[in-house]
C-alpha atoms as a PDB file:
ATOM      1  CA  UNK A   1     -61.685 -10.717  -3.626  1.00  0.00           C
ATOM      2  CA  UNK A   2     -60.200 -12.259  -0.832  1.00  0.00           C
ATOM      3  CA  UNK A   3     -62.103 -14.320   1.730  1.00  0.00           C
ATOM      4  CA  UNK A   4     -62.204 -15.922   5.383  1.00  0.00           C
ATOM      5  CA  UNK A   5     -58.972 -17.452   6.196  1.00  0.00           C
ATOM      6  CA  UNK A   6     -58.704 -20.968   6.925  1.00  0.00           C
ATOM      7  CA  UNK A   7     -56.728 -23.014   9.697  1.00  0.00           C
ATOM      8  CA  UNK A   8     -58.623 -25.078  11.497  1.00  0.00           C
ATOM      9  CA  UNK A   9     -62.684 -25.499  10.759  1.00  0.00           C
ATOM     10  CA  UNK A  10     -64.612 -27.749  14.030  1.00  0.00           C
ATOM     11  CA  UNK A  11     -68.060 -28.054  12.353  1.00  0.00           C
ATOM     12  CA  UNK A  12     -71.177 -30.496  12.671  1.00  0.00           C
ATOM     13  CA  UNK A  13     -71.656 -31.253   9.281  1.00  0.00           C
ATOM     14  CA  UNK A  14     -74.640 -31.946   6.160  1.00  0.00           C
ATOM     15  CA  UNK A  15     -74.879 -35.295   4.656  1.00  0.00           C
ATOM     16  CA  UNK A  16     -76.058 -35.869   0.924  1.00  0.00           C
ATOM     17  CA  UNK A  17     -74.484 -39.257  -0.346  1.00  0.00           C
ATOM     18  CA  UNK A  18     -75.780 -38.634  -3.729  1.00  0.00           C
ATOM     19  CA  UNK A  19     -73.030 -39.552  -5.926  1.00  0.00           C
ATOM     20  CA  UNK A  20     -71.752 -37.734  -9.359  1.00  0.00           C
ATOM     21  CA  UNK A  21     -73.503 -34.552  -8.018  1.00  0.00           C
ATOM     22  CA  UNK A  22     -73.073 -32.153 -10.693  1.00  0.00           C
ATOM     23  CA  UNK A  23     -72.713 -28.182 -11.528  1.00  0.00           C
ATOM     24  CA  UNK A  24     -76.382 -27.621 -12.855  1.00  0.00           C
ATOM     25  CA  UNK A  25     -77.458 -29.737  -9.605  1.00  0.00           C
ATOM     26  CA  UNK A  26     -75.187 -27.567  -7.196  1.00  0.00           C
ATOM     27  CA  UNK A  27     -76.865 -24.077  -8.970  1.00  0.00           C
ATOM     28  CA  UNK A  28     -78.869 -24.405 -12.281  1.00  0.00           C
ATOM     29  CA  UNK A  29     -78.063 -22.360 -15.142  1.00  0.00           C
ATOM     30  CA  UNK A  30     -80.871 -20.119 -15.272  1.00  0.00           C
ATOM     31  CA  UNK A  31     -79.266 -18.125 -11.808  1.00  0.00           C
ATOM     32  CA  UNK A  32     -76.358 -17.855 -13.663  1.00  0.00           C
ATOM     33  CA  UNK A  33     -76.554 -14.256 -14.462  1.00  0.00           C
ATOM     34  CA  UNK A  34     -75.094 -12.205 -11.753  1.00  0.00           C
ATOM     35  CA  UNK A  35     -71.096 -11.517 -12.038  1.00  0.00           C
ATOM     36  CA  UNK A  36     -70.943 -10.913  -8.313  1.00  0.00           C
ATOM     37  CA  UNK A  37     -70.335 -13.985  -5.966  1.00  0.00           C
ATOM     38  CA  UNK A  38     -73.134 -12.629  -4.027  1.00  0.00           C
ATOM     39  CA  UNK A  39     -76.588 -14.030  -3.695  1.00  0.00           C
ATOM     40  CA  UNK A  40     -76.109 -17.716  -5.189  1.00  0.00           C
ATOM     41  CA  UNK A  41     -76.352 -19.614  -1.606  1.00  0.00           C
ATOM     42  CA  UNK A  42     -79.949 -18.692  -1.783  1.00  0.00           C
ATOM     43  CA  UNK A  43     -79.791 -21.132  -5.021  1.00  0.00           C
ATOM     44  CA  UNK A  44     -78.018 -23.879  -3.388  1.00  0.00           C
ATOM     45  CA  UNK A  45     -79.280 -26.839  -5.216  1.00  0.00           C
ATOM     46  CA  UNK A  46     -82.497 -25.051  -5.728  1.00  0.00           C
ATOM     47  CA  UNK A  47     -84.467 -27.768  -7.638  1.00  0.00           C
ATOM     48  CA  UNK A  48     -83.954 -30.151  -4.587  1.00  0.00           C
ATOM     49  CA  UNK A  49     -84.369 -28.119  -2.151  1.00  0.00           C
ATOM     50  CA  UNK A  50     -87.832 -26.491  -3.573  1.00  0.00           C
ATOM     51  CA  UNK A  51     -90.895 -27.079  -5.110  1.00  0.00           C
ATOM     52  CA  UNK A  52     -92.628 -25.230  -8.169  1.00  0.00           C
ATOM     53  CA  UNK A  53     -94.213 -23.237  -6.004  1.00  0.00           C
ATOM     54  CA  UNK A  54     -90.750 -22.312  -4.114  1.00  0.00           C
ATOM     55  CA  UNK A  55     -92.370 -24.195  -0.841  1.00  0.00           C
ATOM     56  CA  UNK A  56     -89.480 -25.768   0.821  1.00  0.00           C
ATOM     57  CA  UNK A  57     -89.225 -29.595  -0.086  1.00  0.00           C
ATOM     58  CA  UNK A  58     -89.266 -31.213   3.463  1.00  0.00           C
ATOM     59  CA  UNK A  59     -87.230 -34.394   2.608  1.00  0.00           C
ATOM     60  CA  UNK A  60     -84.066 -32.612   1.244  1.00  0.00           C
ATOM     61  CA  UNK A  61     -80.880 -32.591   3.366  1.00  0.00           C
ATOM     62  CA  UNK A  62     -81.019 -28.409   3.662  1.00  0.00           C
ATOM     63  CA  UNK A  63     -84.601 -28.190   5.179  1.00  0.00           C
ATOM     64  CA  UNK A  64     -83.579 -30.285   7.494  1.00  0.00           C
ATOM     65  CA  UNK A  65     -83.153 -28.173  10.842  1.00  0.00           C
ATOM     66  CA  UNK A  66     -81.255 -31.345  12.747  1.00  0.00           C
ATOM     67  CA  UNK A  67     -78.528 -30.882  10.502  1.00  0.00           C
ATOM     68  CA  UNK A  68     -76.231 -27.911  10.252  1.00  0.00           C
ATOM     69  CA  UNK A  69     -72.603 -26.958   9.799  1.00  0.00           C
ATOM     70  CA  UNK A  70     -70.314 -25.472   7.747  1.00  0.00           C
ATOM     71  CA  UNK A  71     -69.031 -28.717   5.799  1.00  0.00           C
ATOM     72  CA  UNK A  72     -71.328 -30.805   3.417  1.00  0.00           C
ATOM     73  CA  UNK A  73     -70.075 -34.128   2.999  1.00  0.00           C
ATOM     74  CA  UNK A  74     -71.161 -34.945  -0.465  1.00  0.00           C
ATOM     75  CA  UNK A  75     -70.922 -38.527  -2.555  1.00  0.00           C
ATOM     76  CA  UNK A  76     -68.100 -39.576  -5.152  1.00  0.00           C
ATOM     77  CA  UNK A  77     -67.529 -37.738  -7.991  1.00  0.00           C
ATOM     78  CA  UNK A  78     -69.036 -34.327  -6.598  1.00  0.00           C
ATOM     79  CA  UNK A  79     -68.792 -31.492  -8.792  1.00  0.00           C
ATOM     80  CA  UNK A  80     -68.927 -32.797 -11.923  1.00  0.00           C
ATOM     81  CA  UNK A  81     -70.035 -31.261 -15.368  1.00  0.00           C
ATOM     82  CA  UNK A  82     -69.887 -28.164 -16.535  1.00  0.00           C
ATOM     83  CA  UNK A  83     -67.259 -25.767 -15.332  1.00  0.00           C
ATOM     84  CA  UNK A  84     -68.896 -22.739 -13.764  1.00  0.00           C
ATOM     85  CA  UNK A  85     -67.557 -21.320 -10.960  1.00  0.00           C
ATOM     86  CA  UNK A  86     -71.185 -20.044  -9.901  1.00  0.00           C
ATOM     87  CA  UNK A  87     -70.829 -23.687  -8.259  1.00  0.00           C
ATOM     88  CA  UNK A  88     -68.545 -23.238  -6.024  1.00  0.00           C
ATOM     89  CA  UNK A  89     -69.708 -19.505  -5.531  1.00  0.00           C
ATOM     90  CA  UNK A  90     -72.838 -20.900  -4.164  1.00  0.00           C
ATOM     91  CA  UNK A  91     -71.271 -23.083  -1.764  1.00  0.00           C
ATOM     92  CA  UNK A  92     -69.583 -20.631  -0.146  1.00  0.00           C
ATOM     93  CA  UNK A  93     -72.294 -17.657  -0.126  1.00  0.00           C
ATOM     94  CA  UNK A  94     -74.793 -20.740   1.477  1.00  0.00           C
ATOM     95  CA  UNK A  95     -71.781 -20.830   4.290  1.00  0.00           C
ATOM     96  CA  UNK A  96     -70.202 -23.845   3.726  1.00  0.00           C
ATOM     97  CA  UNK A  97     -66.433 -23.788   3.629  1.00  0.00           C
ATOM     98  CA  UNK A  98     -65.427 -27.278   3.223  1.00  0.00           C
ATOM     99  CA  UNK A  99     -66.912 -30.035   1.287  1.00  0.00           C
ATOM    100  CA  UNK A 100     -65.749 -33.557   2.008  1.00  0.00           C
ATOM    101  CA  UNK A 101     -66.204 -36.389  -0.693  1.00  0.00           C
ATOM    102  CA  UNK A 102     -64.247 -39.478  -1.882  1.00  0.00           C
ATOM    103  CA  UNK A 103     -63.886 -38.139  -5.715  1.00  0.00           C
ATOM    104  CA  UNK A 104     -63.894 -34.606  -6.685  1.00  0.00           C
ATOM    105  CA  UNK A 105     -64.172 -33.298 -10.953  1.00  0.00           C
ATOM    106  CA  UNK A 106     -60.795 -31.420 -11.184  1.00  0.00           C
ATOM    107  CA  UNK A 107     -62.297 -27.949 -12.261  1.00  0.00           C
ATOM    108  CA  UNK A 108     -64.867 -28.054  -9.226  1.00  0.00           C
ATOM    109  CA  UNK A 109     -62.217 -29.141  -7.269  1.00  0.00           C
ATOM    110  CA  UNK A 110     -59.625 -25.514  -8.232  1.00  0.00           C
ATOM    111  CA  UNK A 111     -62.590 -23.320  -8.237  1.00  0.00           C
ATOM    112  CA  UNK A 112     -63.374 -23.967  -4.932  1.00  0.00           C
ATOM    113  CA  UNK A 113     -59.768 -23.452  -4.213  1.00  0.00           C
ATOM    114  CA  UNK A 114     -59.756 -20.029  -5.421  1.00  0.00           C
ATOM    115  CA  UNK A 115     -62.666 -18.676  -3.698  1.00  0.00           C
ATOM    116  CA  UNK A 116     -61.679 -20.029  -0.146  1.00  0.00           C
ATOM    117  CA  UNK A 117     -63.669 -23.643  -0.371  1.00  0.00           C
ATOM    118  CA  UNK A 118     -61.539 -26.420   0.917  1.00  0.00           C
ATOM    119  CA  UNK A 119     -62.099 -29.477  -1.256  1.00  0.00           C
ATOM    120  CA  UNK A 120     -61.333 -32.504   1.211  1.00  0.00           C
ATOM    121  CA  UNK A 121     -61.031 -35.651  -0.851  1.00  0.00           C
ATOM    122  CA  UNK A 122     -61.015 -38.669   1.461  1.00  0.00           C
ATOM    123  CA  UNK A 123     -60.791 -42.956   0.957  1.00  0.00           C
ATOM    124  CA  UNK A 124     -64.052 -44.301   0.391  1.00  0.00           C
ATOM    125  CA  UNK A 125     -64.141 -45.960   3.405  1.00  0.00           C
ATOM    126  CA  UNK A 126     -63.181 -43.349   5.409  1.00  0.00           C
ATOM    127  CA  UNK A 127     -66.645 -41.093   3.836  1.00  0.00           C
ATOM    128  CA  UNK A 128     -68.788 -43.654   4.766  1.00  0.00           C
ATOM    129  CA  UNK A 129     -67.508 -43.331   8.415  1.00  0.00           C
ATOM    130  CA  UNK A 130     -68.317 -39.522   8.564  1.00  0.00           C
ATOM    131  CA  UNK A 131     -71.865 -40.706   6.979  1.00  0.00           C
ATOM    132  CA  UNK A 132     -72.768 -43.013   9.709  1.00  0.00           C
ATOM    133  CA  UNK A 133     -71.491 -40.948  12.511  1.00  0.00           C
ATOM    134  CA  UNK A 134     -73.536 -37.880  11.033  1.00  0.00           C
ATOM    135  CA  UNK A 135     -76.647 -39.711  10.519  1.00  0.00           C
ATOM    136  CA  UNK A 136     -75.775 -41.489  14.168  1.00  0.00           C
ATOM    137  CA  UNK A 137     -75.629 -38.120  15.789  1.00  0.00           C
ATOM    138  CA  UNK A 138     -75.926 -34.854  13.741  1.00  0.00           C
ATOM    139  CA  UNK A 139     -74.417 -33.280  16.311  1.00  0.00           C
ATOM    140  CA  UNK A 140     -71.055 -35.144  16.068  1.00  0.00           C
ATOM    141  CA  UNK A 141     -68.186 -32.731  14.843  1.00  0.00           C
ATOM    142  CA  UNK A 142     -65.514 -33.114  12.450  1.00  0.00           C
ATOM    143  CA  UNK A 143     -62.169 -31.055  12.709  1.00  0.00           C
ATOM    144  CA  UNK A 144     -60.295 -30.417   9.570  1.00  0.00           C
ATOM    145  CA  UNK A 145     -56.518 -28.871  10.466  1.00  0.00           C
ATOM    146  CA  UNK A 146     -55.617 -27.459   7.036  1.00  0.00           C
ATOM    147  CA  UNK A 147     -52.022 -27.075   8.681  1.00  0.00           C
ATOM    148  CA  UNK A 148     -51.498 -30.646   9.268  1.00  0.00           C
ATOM    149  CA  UNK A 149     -53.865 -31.791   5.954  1.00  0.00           C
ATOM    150  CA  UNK A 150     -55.536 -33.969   8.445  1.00  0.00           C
ATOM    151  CA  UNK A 151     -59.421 -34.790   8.735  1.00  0.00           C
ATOM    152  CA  UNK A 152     -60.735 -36.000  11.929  1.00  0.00           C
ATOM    153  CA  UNK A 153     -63.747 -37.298  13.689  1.00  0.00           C
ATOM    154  CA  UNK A 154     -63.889 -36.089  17.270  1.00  0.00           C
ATOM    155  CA  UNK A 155     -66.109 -38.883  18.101  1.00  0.00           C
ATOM    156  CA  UNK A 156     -64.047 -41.326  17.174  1.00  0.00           C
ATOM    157  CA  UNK A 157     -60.529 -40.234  17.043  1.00  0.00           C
ATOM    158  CA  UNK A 158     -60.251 -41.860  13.533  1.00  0.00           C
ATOM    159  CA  UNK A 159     -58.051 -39.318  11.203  1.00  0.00           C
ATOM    160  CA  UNK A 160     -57.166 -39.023   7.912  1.00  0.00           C
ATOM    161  CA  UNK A 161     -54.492 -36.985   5.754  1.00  0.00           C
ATOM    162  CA  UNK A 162     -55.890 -35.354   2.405  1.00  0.00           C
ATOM    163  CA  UNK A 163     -53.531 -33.376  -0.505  1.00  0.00           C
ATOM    164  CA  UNK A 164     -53.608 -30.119  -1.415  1.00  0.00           C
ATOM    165  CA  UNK A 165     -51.401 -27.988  -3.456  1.00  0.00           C
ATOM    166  CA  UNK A 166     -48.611 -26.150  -1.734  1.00  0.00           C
ATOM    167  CA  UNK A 167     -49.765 -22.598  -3.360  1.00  0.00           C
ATOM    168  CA  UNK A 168     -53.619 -23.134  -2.920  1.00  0.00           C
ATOM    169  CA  UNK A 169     -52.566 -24.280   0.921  1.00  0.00           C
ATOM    170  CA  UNK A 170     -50.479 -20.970   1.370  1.00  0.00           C
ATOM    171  CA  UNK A 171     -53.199 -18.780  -0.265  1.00  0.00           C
ATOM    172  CA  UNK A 172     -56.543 -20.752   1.684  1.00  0.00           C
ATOM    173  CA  UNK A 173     -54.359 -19.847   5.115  1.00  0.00           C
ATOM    174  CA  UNK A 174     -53.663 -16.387   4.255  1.00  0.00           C
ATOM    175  CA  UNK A 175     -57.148 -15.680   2.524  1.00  0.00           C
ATOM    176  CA  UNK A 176     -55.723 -15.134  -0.727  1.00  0.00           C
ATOM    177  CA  UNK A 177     -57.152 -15.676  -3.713  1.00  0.00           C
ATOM    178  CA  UNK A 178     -54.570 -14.849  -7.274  1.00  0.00           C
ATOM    179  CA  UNK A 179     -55.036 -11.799  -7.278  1.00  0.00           C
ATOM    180  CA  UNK A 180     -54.413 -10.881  -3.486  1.00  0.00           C
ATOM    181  CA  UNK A 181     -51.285 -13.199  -3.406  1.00  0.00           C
ATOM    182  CA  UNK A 182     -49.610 -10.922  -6.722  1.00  0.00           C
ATOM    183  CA  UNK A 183     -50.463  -7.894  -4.491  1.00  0.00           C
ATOM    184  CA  UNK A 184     -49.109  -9.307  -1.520  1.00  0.00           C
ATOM    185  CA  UNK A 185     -45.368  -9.863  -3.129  1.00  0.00           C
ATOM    186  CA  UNK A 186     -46.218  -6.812  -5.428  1.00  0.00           C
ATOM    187  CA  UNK A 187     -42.406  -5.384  -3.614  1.00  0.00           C
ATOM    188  CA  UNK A 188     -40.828  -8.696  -4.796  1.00  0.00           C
ATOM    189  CA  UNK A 189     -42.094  -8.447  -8.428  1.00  0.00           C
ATOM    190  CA  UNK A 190     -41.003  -5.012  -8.660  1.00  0.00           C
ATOM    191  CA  UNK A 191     -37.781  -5.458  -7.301  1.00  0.00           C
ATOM    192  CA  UNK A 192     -37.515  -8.331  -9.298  1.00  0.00           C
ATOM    193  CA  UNK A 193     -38.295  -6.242 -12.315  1.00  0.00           C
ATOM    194  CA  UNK A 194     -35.310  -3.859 -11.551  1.00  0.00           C
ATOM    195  CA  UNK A 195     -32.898  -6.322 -13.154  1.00  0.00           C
ATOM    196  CA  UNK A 196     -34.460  -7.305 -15.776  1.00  0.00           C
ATOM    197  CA  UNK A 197     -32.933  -5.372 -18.945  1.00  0.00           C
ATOM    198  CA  UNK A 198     -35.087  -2.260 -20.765  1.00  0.00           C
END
């Protein structure tokens, strides 16, 4: 299933500085069901973002209107524990399509890769800068050039360069995901097969 292709994302952005967020946090297990990447951003951290009686709680980061944007800046080690993808399935369907954070779990970390998620793993010091200027003024924006690896705080100027692997680069700028980048070289593989022996 391919998805939105990614360049350059200029987004406000959503602060939770909880650190060692994990899977079950991001989307507990009991809306694991569904096979389809639809329908989990409605589950985004569901158990802090409502109460028993599904009434919105009003101190999590989500119900609050003054923040927006399409990147969640989360704390170190985000991601962690078990390794469903319905994680990173629910970022995305909720609409965010970056998450910045100082330490990422590996498997987190690649399935977000493959559905279109850039993972943005910054210095520590450098995440509590986006922090403060986000609680400072939610409306400050961050620019992330996927291009030039670079993160940036328009406020401020201050930048930043992040990895990312050359393949998952190549695929998150073309909107590929696996099985869209076999298709798109499906000529080269079969002309490649031609000289292979029978």
């Amino acid at each position: 299933m391919a998805y939105d292709k990614f360049n350059i994302l200029k987004s406000t952005a959503v602060p939770l500085p909880l650190e060692n967020v994990d899977t079950d946090q991001i989307i507990p297990a009991r809306f694991l069901k569904a096979t389809e990447r639809l329908g989990f951003g409605d589950n985004l951290f569901r158990d802090w973002r409502y109460n028993s009686d599904n009434s919105p709680k009003v101190d999590f980061v989500l119900n609050d209107p003054k923040y927006t944007g399409k990147i969640l800046i989360g704390g170190k080690n985000f991601g962690s524990g078990s390794s469903r993808e319905h994680a990173a399935w629910a970022v995305y369907d909720y609409g965010f399509r970056c998450v910045v954070s100082s330490f990422f779990a590996d498997i987190f970390k690649n399935n977000c890769l493959n559905i279109g998620v850039l993972p943005v793993q910054v210095s520590a010091e450098f995440s509590e800068q986006l922090f403060n200027a986000v609680y400072d003024d939610p409306t400050t924006e961050i620019e992330i050039d996927l291009v030039k690896q670079t993160i940036t705080l328009l406020s401020t100027g201050i930048q930043e360069s992040f990895d990312i692997n050359n393949y998952k680069k190549d695929n998150m700028l073309n909107g590929f995901d696996d099985i869209d980048y076999l298709q798109n070289i499906k000529g080269e593989i079969q002309e490649f097969a031609k000289g292979l022996p029978l």
